[in-house]
N, C-alpha and C. Protein backbone atom coordinates (compact mmCIF):
# COMPACT_ATOMS: atom_id res chain seq x y z
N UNK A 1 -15.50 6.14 37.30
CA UNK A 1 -14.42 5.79 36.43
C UNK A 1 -14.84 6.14 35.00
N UNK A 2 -13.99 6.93 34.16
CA UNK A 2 -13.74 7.15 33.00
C UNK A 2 -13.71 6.65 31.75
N UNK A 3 -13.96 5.78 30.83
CA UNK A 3 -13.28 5.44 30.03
C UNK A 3 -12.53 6.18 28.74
N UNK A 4 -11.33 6.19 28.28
CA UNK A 4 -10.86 7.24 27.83
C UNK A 4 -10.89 6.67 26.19
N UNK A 5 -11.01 7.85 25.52
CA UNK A 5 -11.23 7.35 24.15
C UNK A 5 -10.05 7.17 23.40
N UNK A 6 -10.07 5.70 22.68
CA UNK A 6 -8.29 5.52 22.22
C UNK A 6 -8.43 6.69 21.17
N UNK A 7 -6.94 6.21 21.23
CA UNK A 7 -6.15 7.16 20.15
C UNK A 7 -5.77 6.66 19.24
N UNK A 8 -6.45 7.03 17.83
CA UNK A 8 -6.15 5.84 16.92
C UNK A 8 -4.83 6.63 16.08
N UNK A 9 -4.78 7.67 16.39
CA UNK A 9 -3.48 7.89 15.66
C UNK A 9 -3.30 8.46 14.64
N UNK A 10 -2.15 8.17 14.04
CA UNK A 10 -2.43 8.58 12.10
C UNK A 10 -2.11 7.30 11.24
N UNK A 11 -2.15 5.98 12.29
CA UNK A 11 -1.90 4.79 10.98
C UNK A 11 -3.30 4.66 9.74
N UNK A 12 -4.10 4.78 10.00
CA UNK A 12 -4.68 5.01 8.57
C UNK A 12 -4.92 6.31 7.83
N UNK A 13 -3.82 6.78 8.20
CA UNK A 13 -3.41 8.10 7.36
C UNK A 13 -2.18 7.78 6.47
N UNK A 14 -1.25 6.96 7.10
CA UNK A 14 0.11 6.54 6.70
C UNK A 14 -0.47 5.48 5.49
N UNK A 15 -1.22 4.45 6.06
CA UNK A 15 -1.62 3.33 5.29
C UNK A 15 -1.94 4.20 3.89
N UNK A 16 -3.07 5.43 3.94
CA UNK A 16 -3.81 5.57 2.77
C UNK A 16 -2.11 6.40 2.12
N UNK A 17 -1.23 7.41 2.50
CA UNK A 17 -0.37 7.60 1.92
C UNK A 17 0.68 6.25 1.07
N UNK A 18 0.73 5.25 2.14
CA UNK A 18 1.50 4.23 1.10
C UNK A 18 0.92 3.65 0.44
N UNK A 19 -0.30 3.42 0.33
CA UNK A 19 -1.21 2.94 -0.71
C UNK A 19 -1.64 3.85 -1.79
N UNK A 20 -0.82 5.47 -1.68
CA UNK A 20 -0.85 6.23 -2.88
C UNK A 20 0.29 6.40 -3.91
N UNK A 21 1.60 6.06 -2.96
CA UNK A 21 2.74 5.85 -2.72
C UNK A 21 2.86 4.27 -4.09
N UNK A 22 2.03 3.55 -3.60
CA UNK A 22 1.95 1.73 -4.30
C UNK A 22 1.03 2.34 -5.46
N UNK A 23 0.11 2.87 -5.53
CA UNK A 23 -0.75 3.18 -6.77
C UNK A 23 0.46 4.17 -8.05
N UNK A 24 1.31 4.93 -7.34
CA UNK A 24 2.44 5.63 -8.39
C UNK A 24 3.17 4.47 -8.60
N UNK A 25 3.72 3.66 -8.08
CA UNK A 25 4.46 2.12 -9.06
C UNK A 25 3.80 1.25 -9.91
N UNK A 26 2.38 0.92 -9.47
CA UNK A 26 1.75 0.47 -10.44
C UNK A 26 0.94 1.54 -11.24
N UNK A 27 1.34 2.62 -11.57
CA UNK A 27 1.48 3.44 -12.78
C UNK A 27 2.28 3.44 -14.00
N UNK A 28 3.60 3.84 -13.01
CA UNK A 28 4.74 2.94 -13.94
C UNK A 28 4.80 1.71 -14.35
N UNK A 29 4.67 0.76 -13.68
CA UNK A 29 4.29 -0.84 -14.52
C UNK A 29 3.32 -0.94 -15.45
N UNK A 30 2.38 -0.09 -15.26
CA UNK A 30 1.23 0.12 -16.48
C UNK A 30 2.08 0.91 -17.77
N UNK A 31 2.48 2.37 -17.21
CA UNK A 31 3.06 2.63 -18.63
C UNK A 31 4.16 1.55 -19.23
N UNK A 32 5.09 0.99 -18.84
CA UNK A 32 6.14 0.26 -19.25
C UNK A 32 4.74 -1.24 -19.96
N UNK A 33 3.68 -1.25 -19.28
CA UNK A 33 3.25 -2.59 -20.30
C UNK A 33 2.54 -1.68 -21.68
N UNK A 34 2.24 -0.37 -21.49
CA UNK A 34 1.97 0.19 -22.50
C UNK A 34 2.43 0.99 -23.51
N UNK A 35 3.69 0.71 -23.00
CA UNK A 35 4.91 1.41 -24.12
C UNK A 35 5.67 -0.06 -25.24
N UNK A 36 5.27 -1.27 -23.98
CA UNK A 36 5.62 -2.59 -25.37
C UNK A 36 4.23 -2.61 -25.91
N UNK A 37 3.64 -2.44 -25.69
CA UNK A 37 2.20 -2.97 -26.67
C UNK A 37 2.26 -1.77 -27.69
N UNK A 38 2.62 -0.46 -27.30
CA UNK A 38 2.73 -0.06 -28.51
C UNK A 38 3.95 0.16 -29.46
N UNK A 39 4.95 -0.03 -28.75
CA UNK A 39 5.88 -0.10 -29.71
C UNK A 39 6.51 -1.75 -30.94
N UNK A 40 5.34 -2.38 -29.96
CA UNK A 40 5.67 -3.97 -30.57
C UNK A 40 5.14 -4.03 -31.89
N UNK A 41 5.54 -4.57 -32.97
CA UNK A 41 5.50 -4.64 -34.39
C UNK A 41 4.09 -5.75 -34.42
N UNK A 42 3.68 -6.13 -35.34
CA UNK A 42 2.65 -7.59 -35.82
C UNK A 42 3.49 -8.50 -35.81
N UNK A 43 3.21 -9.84 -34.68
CA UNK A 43 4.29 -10.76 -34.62
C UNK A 43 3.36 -11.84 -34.23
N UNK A 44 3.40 -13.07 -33.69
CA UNK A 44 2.83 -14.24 -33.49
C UNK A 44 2.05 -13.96 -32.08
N UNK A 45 1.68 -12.86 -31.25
CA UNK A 45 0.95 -12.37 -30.71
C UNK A 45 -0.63 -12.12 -31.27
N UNK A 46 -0.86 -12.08 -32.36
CA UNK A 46 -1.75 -11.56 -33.24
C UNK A 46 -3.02 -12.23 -32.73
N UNK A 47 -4.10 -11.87 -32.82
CA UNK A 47 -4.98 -12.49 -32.30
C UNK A 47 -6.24 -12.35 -33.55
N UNK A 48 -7.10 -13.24 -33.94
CA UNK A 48 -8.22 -12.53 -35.12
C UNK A 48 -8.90 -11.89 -34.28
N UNK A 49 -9.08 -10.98 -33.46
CA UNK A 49 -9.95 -10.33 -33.49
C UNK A 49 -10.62 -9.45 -34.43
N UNK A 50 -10.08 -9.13 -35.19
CA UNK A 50 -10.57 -8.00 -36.49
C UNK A 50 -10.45 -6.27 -35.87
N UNK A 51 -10.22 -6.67 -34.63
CA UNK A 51 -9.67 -5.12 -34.27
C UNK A 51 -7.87 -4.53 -34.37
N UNK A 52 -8.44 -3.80 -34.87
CA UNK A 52 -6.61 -3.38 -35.07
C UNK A 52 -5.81 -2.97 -33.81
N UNK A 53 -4.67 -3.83 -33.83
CA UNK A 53 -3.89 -3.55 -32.82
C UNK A 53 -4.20 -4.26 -31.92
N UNK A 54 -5.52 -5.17 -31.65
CA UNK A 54 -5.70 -6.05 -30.46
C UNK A 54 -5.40 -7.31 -30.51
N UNK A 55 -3.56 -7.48 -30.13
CA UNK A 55 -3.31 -8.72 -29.77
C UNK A 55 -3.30 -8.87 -28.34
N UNK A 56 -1.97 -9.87 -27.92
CA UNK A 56 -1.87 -10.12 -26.33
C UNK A 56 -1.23 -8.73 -25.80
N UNK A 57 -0.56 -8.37 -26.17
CA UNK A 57 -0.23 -6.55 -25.91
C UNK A 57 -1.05 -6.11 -25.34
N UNK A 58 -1.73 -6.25 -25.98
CA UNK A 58 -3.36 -5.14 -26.48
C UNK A 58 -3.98 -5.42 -25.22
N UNK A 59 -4.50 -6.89 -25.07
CA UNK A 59 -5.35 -7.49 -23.84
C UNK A 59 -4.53 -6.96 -22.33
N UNK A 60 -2.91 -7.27 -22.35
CA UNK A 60 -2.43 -7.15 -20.93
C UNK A 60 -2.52 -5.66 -21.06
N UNK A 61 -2.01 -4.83 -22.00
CA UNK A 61 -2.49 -3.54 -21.42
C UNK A 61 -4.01 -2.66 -20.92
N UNK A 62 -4.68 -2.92 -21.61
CA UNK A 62 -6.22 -2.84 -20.98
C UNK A 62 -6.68 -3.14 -19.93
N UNK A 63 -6.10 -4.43 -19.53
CA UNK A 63 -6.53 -5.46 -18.38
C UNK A 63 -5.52 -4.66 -17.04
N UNK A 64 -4.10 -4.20 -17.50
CA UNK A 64 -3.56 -3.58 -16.66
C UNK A 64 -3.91 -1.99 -16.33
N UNK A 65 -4.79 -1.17 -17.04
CA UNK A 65 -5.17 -0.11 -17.46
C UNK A 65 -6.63 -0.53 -16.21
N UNK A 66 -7.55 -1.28 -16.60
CA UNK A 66 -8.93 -1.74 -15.60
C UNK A 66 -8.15 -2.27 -14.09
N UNK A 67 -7.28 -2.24 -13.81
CA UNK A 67 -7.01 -2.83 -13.00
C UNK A 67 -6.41 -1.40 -12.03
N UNK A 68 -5.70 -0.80 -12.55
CA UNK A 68 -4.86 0.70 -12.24
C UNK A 68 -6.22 0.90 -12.14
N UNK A 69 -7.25 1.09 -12.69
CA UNK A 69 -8.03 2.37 -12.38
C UNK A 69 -9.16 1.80 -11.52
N UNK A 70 -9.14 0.93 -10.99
CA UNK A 70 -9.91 0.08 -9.56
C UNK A 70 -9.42 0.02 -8.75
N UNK A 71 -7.92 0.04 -8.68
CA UNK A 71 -7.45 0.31 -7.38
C UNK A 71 -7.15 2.20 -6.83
N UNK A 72 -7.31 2.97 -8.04
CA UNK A 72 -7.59 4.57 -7.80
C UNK A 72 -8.60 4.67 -7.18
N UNK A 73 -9.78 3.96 -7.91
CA UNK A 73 -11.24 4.35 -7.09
C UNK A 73 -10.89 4.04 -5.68
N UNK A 74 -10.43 2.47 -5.73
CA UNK A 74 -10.47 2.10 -4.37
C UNK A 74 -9.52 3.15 -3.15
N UNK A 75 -8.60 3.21 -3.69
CA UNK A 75 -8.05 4.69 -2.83
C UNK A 75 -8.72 5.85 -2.69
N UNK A 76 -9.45 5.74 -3.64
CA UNK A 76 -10.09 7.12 -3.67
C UNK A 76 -10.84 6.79 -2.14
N UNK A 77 -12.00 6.01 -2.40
CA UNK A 77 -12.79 5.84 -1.41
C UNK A 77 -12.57 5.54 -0.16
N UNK A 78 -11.25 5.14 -0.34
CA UNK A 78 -10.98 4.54 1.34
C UNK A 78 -10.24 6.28 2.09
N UNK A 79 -9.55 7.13 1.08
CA UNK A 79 -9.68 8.64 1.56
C UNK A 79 -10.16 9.37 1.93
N UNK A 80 -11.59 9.30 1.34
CA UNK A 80 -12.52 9.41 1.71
C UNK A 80 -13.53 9.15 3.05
N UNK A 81 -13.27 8.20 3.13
CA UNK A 81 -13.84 7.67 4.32
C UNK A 81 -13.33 7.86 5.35
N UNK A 82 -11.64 7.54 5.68
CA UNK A 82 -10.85 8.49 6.74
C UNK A 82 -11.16 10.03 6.84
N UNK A 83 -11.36 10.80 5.71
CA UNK A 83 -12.00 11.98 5.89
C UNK A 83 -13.20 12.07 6.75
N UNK A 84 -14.00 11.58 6.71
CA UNK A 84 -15.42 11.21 7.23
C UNK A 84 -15.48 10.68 8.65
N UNK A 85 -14.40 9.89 8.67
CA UNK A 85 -14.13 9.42 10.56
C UNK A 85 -14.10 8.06 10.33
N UNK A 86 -14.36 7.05 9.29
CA UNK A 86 -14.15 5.45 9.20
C UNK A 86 -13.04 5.13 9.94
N UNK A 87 -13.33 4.10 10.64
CA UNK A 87 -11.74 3.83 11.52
C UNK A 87 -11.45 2.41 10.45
N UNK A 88 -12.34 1.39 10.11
CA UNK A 88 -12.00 -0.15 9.38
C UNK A 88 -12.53 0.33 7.79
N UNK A 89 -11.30 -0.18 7.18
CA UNK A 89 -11.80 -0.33 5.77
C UNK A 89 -12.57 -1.40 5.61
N UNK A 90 -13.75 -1.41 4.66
CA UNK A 90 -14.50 -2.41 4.24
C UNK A 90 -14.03 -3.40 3.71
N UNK A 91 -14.34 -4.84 3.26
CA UNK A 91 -14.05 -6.10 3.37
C UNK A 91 -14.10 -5.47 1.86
N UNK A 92 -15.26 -5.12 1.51
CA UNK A 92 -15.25 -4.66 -0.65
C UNK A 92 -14.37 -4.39 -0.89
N UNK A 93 -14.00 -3.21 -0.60
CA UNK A 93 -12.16 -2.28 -0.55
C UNK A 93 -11.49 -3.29 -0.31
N UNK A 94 -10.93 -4.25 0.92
CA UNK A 94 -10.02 -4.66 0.63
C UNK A 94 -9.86 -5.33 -0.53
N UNK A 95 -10.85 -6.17 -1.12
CA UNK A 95 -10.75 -7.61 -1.78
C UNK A 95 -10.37 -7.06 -3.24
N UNK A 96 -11.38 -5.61 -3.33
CA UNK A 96 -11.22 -5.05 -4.58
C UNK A 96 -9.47 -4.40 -5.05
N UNK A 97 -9.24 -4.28 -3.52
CA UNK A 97 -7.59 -3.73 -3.71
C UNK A 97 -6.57 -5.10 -4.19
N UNK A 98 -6.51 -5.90 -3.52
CA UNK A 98 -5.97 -7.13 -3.70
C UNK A 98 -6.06 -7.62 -4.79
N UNK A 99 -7.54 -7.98 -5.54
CA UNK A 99 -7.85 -8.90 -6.46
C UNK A 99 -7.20 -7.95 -7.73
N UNK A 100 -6.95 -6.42 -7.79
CA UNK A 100 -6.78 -5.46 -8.73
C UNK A 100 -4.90 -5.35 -8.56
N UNK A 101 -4.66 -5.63 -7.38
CA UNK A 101 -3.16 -6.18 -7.60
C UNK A 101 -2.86 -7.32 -8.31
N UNK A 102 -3.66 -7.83 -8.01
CA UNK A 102 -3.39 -9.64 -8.67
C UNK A 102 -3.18 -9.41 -10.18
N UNK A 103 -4.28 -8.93 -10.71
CA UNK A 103 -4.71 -8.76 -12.11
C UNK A 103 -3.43 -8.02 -12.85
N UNK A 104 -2.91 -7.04 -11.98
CA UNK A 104 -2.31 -6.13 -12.67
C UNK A 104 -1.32 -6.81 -12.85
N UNK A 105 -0.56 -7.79 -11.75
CA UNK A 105 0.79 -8.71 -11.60
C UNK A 105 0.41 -9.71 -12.68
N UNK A 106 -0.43 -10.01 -13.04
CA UNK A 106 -0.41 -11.36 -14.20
C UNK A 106 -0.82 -10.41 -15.01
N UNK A 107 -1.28 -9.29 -15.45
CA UNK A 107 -0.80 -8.77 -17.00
C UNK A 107 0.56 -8.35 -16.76
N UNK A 108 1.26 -8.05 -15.88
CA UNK A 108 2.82 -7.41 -16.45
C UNK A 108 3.13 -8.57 -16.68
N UNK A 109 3.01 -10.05 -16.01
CA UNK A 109 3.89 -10.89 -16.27
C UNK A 109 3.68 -11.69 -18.11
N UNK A 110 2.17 -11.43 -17.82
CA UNK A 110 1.84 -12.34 -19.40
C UNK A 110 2.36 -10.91 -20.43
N UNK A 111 2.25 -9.86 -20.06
CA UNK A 111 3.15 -8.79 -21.17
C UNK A 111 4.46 -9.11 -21.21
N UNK A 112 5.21 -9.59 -20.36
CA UNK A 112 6.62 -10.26 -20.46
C UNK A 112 6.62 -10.94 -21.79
N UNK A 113 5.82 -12.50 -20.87
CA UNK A 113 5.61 -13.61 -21.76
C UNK A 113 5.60 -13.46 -23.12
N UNK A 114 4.40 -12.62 -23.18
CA UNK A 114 4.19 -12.77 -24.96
C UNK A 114 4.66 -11.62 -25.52
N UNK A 115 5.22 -10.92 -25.08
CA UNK A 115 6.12 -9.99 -25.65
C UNK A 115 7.47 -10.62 -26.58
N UNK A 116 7.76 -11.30 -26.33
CA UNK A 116 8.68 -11.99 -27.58
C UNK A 116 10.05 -11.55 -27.26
């Protein structure tokens, strides 16, 4: 008797396409938090930092900017690895994908907020 080797298919081919698919929307949510931070005037956002231009704007866009570009790597690598023959993404990858959604969803929302 045989055992026959499954067939895993192309779902983590599909997965890594909609997860490139989800990385182009949270592109756009990044530019849209980085088109109010820069078009926003000096207003009660202001923060002393002594750096120019770094208020709460300033912070959610950066924070949404580190966040976009951790979940690229993380696509990157998990492409990678389907290239290579990985059948399970790593527990790192996931948490790093997730926790970099999170981040990005509470700077668009606090760019709402203190956007005025």
């Amino acid at each position: 008797m045989t055992v026959e080797s499954s067939d895993r298919g192309l779902q983590p081919e599909r997965t890594a396409l909609a997860w490139r698919r989800t990385l182009m929307s949270l592109l756009v949510v990044d530019l849209f938090i980085w088109r109010r931070w820069l078009t926003a005037g000096a207003g009660a956002g202001q923060l002393p930092t002594g750096i120019p231009g770094l208020d709460f704007q300033g912070i959610c866009a950066l924070t949404a900017a580190a966040a976009t570009i951790v979940l690229g790597c993380v696509l990157w690598l998990r492409s990678h690895q389907l290239h290579h023959g990985a059948e399970e993404a790593s527990a790192v990858l996931i948490l790093a994908s997730a926790l970099s959604i999170m981040v990005l969803a509470c700077a668009a929302v606090a760019a709402i907020a203190f956007g005025g």
